[in-house]
PDB file of N, CA and C in Angstrom:
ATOM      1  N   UNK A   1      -2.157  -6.822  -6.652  1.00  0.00           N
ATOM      2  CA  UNK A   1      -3.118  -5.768  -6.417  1.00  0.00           C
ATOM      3  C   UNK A   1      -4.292  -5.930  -7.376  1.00  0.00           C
ATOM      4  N   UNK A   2      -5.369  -5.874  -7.030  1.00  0.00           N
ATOM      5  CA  UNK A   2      -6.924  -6.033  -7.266  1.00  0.00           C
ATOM      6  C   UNK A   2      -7.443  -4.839  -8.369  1.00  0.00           C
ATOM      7  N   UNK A   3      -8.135  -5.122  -9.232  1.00  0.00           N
ATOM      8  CA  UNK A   3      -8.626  -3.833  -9.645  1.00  0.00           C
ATOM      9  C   UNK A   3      -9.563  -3.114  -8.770  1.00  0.00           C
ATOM     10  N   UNK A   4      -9.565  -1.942  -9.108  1.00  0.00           N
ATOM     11  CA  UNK A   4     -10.166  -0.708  -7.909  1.00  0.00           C
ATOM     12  C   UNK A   4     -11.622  -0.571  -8.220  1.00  0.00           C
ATOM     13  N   UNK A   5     -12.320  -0.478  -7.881  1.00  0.00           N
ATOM     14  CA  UNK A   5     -14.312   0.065  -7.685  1.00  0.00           C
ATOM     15  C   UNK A   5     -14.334   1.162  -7.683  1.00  0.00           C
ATOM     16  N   UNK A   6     -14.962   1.794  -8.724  1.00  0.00           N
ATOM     17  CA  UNK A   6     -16.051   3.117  -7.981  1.00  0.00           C
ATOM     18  C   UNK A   6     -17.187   2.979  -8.289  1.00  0.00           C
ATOM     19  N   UNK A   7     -17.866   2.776  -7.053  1.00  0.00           N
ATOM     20  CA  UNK A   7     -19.188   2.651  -6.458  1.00  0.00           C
ATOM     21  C   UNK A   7     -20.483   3.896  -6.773  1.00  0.00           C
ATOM     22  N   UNK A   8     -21.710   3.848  -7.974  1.00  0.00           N
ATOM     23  CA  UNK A   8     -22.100   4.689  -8.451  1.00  0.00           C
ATOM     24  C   UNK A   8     -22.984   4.859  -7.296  1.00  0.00           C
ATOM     25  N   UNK A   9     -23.666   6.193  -6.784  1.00  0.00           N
ATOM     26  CA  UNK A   9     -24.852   6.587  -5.812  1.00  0.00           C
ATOM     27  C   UNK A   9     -25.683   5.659  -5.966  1.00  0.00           C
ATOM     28  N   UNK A  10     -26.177   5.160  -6.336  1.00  0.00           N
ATOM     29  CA  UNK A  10     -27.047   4.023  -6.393  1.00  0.00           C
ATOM     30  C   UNK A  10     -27.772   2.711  -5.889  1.00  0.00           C
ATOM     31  N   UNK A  11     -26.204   2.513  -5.673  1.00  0.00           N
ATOM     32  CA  UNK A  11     -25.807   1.011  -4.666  1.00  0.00           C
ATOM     33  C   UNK A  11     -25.850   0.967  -3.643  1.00  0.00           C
ATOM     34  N   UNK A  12     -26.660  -0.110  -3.192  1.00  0.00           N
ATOM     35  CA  UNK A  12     -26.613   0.384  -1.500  1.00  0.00           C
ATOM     36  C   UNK A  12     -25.319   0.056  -0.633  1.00  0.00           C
ATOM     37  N   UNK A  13     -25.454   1.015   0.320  1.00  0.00           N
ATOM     38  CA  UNK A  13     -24.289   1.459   0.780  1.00  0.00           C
ATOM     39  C   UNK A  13     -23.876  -0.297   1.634  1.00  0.00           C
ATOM     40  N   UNK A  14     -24.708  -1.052   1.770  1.00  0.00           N
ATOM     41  CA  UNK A  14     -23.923  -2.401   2.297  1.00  0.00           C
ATOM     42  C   UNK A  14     -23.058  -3.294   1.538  1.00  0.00           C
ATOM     43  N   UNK A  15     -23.301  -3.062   0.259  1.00  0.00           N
ATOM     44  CA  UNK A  15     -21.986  -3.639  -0.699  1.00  0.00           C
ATOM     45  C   UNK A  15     -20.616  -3.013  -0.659  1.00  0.00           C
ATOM     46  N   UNK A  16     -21.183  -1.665  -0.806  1.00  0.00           N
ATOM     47  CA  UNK A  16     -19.450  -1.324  -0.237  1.00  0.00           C
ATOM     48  C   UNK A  16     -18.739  -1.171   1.153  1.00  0.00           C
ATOM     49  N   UNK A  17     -19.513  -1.475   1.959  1.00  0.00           N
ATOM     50  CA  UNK A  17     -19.412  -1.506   3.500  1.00  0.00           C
ATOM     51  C   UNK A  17     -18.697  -3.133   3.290  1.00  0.00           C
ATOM     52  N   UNK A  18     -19.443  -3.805   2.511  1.00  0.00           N
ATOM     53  CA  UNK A  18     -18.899  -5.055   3.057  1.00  0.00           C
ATOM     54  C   UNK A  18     -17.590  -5.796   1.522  1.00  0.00           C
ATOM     55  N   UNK A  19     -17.922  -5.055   0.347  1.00  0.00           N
ATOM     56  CA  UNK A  19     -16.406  -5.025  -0.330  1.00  0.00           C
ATOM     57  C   UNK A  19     -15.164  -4.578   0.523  1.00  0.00           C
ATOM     58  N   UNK A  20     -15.472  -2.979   1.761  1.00  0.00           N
ATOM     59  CA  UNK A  20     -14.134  -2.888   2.248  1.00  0.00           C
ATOM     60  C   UNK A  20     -13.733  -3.623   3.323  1.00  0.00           C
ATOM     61  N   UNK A  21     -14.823  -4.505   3.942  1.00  0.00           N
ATOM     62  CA  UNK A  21     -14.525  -5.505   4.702  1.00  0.00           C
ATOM     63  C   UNK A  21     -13.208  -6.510   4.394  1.00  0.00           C
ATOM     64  N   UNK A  22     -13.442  -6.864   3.146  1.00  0.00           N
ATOM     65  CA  UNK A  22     -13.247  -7.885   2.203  1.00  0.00           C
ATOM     66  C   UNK A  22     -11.616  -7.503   1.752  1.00  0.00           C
ATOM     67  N   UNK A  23     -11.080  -5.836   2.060  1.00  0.00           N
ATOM     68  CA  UNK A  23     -10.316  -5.582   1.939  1.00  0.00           C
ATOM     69  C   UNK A  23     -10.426  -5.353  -0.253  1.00  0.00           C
ATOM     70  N   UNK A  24     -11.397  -5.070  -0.805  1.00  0.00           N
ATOM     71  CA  UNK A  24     -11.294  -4.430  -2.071  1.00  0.00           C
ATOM     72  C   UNK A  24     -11.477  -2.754  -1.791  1.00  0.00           C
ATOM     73  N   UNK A  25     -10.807  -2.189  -2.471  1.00  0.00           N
ATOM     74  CA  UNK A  25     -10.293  -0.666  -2.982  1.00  0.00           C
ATOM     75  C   UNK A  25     -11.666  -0.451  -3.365  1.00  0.00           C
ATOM     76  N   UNK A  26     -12.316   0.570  -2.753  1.00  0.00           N
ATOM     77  CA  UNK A  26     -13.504   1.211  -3.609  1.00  0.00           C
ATOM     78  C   UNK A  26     -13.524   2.471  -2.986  1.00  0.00           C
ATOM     79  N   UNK A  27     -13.899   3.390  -3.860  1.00  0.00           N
ATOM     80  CA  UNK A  27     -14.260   4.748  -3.766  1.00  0.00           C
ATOM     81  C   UNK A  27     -15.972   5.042  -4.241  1.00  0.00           C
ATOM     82  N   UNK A  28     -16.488   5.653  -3.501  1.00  0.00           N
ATOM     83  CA  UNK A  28     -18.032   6.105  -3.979  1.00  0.00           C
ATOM     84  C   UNK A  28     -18.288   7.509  -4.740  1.00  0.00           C
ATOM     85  N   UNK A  29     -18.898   7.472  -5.331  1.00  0.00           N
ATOM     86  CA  UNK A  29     -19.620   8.545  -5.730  1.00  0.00           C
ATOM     87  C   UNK A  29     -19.645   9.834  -4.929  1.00  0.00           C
ATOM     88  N   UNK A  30     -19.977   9.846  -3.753  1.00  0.00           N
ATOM     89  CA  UNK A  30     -20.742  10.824  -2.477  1.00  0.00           C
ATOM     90  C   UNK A  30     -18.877  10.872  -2.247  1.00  0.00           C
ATOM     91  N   UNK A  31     -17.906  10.221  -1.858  1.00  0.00           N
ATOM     92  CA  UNK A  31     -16.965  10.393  -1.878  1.00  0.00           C
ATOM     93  C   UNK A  31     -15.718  11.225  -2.461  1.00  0.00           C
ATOM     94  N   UNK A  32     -15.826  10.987  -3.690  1.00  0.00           N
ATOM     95  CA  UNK A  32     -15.521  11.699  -4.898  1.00  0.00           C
ATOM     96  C   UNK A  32     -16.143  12.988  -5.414  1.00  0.00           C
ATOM     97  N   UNK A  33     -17.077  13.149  -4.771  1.00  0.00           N
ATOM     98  CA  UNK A  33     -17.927  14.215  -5.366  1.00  0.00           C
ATOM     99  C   UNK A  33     -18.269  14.366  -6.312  1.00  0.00           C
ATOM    100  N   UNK A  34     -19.265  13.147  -7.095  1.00  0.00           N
ATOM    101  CA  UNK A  34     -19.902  13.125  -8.166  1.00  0.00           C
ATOM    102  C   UNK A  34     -21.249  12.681  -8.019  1.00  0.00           C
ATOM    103  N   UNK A  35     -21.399  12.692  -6.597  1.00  0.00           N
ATOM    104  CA  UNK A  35     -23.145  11.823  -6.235  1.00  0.00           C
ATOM    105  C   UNK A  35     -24.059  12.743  -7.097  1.00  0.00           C
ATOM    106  N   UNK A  36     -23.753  13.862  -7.323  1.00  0.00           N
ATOM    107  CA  UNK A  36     -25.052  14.952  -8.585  1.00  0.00           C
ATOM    108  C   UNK A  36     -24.567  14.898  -9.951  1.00  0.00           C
ATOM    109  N   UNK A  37     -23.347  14.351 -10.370  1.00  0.00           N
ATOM    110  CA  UNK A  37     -23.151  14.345 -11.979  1.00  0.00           C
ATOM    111  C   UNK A  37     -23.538  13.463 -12.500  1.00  0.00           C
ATOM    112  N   UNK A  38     -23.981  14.130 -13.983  1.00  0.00           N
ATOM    113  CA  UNK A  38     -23.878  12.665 -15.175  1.00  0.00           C
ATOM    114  C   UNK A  38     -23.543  11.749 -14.779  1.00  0.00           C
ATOM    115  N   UNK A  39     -24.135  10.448 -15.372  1.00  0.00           N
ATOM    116  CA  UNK A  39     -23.668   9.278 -15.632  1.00  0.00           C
ATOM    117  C   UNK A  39     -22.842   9.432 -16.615  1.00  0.00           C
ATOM    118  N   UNK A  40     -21.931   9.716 -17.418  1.00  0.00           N
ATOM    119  CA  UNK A  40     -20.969  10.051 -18.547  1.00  0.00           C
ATOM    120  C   UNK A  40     -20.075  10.281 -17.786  1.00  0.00           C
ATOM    121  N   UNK A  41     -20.409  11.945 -16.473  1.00  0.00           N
ATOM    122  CA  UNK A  41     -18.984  12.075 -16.124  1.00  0.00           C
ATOM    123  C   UNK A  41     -18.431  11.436 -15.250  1.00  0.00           C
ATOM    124  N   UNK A  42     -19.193  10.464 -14.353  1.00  0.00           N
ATOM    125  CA  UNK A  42     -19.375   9.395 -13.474  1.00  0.00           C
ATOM    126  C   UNK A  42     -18.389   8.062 -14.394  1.00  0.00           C
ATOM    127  N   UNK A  43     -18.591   7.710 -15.054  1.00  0.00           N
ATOM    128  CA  UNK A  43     -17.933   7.130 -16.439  1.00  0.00           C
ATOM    129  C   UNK A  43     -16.489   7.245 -16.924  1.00  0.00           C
ATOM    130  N   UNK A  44     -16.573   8.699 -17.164  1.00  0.00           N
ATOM    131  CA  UNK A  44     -15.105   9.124 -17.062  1.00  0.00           C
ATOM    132  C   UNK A  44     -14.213   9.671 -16.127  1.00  0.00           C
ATOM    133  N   UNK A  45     -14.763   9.988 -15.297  1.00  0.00           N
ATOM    134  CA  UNK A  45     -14.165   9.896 -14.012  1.00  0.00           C
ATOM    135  C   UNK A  45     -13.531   8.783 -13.466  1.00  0.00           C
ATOM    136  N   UNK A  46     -14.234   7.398 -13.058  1.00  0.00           N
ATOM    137  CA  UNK A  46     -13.610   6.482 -12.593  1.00  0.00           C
ATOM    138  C   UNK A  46     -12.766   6.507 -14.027  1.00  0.00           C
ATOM    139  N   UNK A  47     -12.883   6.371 -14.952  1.00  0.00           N
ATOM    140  CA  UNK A  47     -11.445   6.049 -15.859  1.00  0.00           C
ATOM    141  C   UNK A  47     -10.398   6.672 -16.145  1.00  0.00           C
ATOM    142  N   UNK A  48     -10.864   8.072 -15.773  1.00  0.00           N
ATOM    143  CA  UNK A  48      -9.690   8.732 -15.640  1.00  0.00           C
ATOM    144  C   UNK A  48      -8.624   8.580 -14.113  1.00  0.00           C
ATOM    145  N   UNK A  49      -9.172   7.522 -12.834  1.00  0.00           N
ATOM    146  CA  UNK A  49      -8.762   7.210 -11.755  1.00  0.00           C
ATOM    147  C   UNK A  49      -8.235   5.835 -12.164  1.00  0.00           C
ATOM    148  N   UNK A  50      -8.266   5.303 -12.956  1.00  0.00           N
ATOM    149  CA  UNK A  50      -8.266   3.416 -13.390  1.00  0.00           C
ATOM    150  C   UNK A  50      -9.054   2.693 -12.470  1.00  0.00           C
ATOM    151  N   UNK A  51     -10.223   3.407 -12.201  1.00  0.00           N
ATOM    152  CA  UNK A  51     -11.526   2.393 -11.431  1.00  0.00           C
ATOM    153  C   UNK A  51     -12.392   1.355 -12.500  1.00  0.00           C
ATOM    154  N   UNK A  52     -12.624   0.456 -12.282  1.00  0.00           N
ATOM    155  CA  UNK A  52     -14.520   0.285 -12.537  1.00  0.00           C
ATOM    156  C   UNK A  52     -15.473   0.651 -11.497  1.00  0.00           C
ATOM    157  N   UNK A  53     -16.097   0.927 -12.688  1.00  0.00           N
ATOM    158  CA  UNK A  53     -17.676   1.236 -12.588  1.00  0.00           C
ATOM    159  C   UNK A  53     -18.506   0.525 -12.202  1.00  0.00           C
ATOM    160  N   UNK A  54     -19.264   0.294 -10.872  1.00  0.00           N
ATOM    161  CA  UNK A  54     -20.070  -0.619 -10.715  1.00  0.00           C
ATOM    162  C   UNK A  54     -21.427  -0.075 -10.297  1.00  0.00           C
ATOM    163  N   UNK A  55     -22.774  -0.179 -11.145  1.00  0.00           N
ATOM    164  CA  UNK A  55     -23.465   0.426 -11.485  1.00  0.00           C
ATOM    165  C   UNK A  55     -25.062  -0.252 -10.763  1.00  0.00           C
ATOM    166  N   UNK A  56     -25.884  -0.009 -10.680  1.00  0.00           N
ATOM    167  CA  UNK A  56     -27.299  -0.692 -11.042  1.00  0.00           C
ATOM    168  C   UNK A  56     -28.586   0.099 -11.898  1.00  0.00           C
ATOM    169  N   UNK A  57     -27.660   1.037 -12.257  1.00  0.00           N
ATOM    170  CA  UNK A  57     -28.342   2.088 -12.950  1.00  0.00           C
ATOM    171  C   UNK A  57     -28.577   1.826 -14.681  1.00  0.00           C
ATOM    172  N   UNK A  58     -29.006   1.235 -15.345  1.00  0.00           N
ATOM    173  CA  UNK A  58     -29.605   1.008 -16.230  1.00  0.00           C
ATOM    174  C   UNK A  58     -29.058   2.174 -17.709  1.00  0.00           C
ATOM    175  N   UNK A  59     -29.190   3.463 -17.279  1.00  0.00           N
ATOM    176  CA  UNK A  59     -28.308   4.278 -18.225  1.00  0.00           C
ATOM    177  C   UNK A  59     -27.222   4.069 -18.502  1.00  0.00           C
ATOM    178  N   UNK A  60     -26.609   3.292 -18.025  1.00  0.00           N
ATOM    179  CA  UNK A  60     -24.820   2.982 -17.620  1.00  0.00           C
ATOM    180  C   UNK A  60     -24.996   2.192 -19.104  1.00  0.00           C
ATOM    181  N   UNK A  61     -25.930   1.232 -19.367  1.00  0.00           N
ATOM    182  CA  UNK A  61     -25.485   0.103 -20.524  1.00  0.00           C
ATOM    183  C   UNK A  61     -25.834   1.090 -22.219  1.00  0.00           C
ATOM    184  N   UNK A  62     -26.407   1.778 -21.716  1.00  0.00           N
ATOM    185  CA  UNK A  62     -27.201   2.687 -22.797  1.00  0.00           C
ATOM    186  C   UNK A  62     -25.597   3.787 -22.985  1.00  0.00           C
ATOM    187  N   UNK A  63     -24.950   4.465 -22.361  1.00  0.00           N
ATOM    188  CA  UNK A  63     -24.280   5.120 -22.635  1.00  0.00           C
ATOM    189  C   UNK A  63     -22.568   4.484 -22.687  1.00  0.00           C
ATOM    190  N   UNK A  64     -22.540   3.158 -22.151  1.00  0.00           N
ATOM    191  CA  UNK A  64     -21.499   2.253 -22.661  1.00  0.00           C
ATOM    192  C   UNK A  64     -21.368   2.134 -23.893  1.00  0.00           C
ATOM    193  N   UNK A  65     -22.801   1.481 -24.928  1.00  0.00           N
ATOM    194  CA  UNK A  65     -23.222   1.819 -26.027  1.00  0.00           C
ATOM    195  C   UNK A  65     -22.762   2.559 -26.874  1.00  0.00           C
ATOM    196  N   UNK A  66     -23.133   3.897 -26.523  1.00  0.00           N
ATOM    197  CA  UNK A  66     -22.549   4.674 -26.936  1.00  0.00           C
ATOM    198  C   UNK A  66     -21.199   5.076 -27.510  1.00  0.00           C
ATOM    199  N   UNK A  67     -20.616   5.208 -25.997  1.00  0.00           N
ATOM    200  CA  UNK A  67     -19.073   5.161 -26.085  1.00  0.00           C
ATOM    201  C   UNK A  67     -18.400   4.133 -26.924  1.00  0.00           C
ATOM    202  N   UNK A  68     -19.199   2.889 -27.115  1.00  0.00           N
ATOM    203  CA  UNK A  68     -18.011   1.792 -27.682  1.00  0.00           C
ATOM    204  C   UNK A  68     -18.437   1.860 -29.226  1.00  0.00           C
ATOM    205  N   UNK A  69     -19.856   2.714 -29.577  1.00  0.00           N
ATOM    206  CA  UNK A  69     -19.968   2.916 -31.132  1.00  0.00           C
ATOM    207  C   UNK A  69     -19.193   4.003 -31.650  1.00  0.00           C
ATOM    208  N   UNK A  70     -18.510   5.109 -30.646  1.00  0.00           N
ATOM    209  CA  UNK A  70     -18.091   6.151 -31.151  1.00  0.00           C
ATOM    210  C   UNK A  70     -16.512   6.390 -31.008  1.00  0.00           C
ATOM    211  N   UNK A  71     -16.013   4.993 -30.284  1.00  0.00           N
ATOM    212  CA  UNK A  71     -14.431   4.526 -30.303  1.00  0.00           C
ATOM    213  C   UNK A  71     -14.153   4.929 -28.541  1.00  0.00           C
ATOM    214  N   UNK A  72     -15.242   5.714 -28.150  1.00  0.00           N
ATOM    215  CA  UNK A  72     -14.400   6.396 -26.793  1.00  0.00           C
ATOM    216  C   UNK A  72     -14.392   5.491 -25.684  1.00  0.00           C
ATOM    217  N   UNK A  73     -13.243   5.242 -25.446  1.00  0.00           N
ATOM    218  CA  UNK A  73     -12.995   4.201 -24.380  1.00  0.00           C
ATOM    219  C   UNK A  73     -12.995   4.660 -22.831  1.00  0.00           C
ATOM    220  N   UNK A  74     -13.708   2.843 -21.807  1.00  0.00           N
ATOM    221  CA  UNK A  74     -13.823   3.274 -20.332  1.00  0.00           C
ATOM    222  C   UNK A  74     -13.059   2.262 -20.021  1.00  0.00           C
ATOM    223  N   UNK A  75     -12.947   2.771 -18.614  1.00  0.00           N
ATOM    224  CA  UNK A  75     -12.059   1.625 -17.879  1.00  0.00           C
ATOM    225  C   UNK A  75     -12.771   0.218 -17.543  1.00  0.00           C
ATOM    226  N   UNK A  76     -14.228   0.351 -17.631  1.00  0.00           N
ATOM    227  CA  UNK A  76     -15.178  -0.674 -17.813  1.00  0.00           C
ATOM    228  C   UNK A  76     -16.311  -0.663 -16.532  1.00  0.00           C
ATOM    229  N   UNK A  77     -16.916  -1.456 -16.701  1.00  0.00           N
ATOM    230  CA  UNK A  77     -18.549  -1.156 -15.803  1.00  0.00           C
ATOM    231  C   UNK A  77     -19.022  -2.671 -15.611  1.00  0.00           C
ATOM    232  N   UNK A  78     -19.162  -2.954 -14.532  1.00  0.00           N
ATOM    233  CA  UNK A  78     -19.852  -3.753 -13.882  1.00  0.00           C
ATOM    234  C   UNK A  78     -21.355  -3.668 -13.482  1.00  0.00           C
ATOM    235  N   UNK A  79     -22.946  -4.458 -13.901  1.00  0.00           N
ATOM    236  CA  UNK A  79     -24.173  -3.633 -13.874  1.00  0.00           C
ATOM    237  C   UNK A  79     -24.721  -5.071 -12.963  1.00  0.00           C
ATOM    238  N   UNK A  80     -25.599  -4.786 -12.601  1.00  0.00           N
ATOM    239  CA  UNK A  80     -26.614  -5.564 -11.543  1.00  0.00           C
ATOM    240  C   UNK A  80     -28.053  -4.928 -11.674  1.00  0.00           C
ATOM    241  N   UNK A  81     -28.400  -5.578 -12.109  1.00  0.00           N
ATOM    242  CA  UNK A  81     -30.255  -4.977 -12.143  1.00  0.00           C
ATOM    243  C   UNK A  81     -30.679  -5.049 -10.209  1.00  0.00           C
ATOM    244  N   UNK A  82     -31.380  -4.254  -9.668  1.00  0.00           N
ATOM    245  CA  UNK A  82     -31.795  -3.216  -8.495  1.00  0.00           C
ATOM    246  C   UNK A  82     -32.439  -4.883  -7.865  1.00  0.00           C
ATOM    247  N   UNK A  83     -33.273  -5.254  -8.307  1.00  0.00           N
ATOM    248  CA  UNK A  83     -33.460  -6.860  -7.764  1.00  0.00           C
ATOM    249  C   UNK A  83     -33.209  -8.192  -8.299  1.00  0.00           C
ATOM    250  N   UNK A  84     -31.932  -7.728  -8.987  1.00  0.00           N
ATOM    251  CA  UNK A  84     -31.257  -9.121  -9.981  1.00  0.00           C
ATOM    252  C   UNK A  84     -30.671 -10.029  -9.093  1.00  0.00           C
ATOM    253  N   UNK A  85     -30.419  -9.237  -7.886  1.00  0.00           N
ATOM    254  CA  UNK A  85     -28.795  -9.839  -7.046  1.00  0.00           C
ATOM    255  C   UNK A  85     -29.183  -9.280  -5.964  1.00  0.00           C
ATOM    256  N   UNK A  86     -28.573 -10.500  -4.390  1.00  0.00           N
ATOM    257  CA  UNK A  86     -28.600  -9.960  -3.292  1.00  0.00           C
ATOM    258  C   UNK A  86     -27.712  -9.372  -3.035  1.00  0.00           C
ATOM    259  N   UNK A  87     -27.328  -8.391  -1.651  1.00  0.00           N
ATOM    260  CA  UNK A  87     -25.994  -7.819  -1.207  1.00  0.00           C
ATOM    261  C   UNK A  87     -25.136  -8.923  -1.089  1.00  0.00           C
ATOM    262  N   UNK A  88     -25.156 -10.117  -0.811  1.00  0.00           N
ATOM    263  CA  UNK A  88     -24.535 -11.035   0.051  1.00  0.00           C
ATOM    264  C   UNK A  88     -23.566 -11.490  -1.749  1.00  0.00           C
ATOM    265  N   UNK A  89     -24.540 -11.808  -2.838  1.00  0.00           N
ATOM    266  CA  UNK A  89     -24.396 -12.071  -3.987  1.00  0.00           C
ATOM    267  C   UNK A  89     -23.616 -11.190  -4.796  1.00  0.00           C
ATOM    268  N   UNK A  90     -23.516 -10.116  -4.536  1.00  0.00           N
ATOM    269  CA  UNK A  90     -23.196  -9.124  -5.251  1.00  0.00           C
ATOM    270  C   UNK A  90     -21.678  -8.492  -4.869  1.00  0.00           C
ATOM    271  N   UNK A  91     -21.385  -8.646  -3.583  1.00  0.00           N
ATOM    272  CA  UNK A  91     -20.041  -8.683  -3.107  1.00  0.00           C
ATOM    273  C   UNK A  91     -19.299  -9.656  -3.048  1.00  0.00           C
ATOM    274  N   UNK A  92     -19.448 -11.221  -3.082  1.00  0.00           N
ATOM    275  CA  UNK A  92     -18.983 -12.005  -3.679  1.00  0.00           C
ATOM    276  C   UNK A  92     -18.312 -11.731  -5.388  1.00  0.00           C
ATOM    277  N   UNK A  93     -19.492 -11.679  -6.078  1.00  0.00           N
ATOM    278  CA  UNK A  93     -18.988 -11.676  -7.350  1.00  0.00           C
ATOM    279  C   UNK A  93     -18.053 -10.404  -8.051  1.00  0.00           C
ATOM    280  N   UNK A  94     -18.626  -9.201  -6.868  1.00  0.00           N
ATOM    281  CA  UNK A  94     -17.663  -7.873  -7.088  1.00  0.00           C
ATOM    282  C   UNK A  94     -15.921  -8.454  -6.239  1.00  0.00           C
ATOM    283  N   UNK A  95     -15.845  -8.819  -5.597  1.00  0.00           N
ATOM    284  CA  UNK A  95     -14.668  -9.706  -4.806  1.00  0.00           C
ATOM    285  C   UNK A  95     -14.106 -10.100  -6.206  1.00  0.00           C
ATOM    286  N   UNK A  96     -14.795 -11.585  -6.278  1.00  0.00           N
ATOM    287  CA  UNK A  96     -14.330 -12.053  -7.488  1.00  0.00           C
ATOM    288  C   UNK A  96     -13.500 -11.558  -9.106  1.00  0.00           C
ATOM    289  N   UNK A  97     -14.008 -10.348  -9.148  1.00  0.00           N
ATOM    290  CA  UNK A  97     -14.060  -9.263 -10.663  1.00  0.00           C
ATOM    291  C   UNK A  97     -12.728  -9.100 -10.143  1.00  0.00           C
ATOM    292  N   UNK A  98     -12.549  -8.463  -9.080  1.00  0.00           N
ATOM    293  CA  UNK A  98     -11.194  -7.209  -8.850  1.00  0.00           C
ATOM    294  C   UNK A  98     -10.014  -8.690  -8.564  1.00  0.00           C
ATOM    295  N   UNK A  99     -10.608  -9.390  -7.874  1.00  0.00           N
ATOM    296  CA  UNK A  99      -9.145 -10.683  -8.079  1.00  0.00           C
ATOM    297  C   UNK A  99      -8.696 -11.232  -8.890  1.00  0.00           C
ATOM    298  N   UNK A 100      -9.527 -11.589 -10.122  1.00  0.00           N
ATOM    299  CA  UNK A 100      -9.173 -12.263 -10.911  1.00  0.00           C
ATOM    300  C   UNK A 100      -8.849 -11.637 -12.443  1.00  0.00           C
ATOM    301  N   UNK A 101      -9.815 -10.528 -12.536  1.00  0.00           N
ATOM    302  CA  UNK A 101      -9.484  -9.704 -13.830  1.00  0.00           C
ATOM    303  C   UNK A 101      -8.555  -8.433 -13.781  1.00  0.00           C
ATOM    304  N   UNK A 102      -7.978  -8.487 -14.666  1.00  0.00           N
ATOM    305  CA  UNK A 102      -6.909  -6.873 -14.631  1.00  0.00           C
ATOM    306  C   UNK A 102      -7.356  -6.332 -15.285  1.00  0.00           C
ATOM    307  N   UNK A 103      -6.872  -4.888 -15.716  1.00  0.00           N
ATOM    308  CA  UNK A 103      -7.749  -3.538 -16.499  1.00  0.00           C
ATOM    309  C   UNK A 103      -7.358  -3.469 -17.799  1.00  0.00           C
ATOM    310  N   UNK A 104      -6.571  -4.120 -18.775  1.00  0.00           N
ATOM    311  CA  UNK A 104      -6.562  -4.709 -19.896  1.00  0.00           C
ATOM    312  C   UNK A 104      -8.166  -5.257 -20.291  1.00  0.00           C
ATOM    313  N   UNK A 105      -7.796  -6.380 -19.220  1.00  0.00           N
ATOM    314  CA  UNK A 105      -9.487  -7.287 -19.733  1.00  0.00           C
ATOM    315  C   UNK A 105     -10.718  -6.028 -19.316  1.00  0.00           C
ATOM    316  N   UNK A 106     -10.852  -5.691 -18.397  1.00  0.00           N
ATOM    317  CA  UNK A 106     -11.622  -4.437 -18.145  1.00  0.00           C
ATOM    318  C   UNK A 106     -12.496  -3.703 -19.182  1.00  0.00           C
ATOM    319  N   UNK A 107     -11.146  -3.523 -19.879  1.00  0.00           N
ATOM    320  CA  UNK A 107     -11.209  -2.225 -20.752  1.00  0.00           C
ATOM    321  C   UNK A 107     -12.560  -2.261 -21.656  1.00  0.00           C
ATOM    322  N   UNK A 108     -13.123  -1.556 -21.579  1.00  0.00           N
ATOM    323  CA  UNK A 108     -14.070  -1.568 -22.504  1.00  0.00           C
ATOM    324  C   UNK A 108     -14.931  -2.342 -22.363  1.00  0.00           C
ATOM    325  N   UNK A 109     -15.309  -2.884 -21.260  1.00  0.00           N
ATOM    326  CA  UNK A 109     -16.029  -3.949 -21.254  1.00  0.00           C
ATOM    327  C   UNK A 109     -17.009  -3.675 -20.213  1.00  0.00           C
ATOM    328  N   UNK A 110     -18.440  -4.667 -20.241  1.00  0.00           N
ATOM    329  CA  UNK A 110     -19.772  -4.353 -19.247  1.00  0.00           C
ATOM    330  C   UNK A 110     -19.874  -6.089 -19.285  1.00  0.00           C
ATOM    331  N   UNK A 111     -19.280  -6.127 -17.630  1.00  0.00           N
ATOM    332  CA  UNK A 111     -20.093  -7.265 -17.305  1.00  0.00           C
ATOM    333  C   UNK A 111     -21.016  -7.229 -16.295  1.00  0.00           C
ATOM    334  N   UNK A 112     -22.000  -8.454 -16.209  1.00  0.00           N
ATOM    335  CA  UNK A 112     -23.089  -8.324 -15.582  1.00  0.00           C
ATOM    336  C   UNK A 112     -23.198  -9.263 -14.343  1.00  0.00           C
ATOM    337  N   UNK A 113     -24.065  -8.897 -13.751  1.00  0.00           N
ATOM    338  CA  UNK A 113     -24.019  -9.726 -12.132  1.00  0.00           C
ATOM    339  C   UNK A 113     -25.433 -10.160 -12.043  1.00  0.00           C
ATOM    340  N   UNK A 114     -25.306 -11.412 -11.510  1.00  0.00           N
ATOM    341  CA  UNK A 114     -24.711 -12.169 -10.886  1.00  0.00           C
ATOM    342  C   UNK A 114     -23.962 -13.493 -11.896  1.00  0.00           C
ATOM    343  N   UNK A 115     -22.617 -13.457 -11.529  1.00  0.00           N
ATOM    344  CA  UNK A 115     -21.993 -14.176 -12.237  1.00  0.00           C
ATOM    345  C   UNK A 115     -22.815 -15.500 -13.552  1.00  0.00           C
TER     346      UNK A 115
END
């Protein structure tokens, strides 16, 4: 079993259309009912579910920051700058994350896309 996604409002909705193609676990934002909260509680939310975070939102690295200067731990965050990465690019390498890494390695951690 794969690690799980939660998909921040942000992202366009064809990455996760085509992650559940792909058969990866993701939950959204608008889903969950956090499409109007913080990025913090967005944060702790998926970690309190054992999701990552997969972001293109720019506050995400700023308040990772945070959290990892002040000990408080996430289940971890995945970021893509808004024209860093195509859809086609970006579900590949989100594929990739949830197959190969477990939530140990996760933990606490911000990696970035495109591979």
């Amino acid at each position: 079993m794969g690690l799980k996604l939660y998909i921040d409002h942000n992202v366009h909705a064809e990455i996760t259309l085509g992650l559940r193609r792909r058969g990866v676990d993701v939950i959204t934002c608008s889903e969950d009912g956090t499409d109007r909260a913080d990025d913090d509680v967005i944060l702790q939310r998926a970690s309190d579910l054992g999701r990552i975070v997969f972001t293109q939102d720019t506050d995400f690295l700023k308040i990772t920051g945070a959290w990892l200067t002040s000990g408080r731990e996430f289940g971890g965050v995945v970021f893509a700058q808004q024209l860093g990465i195509t859809i086609g690019d970006a579900i590949r390498d989100l594929e990739l994350i949830t197959e190969a890494m477990g939530e140990a390695e996760m933990g606490n951690l911000v990696t970035h896309l495109p591979l």
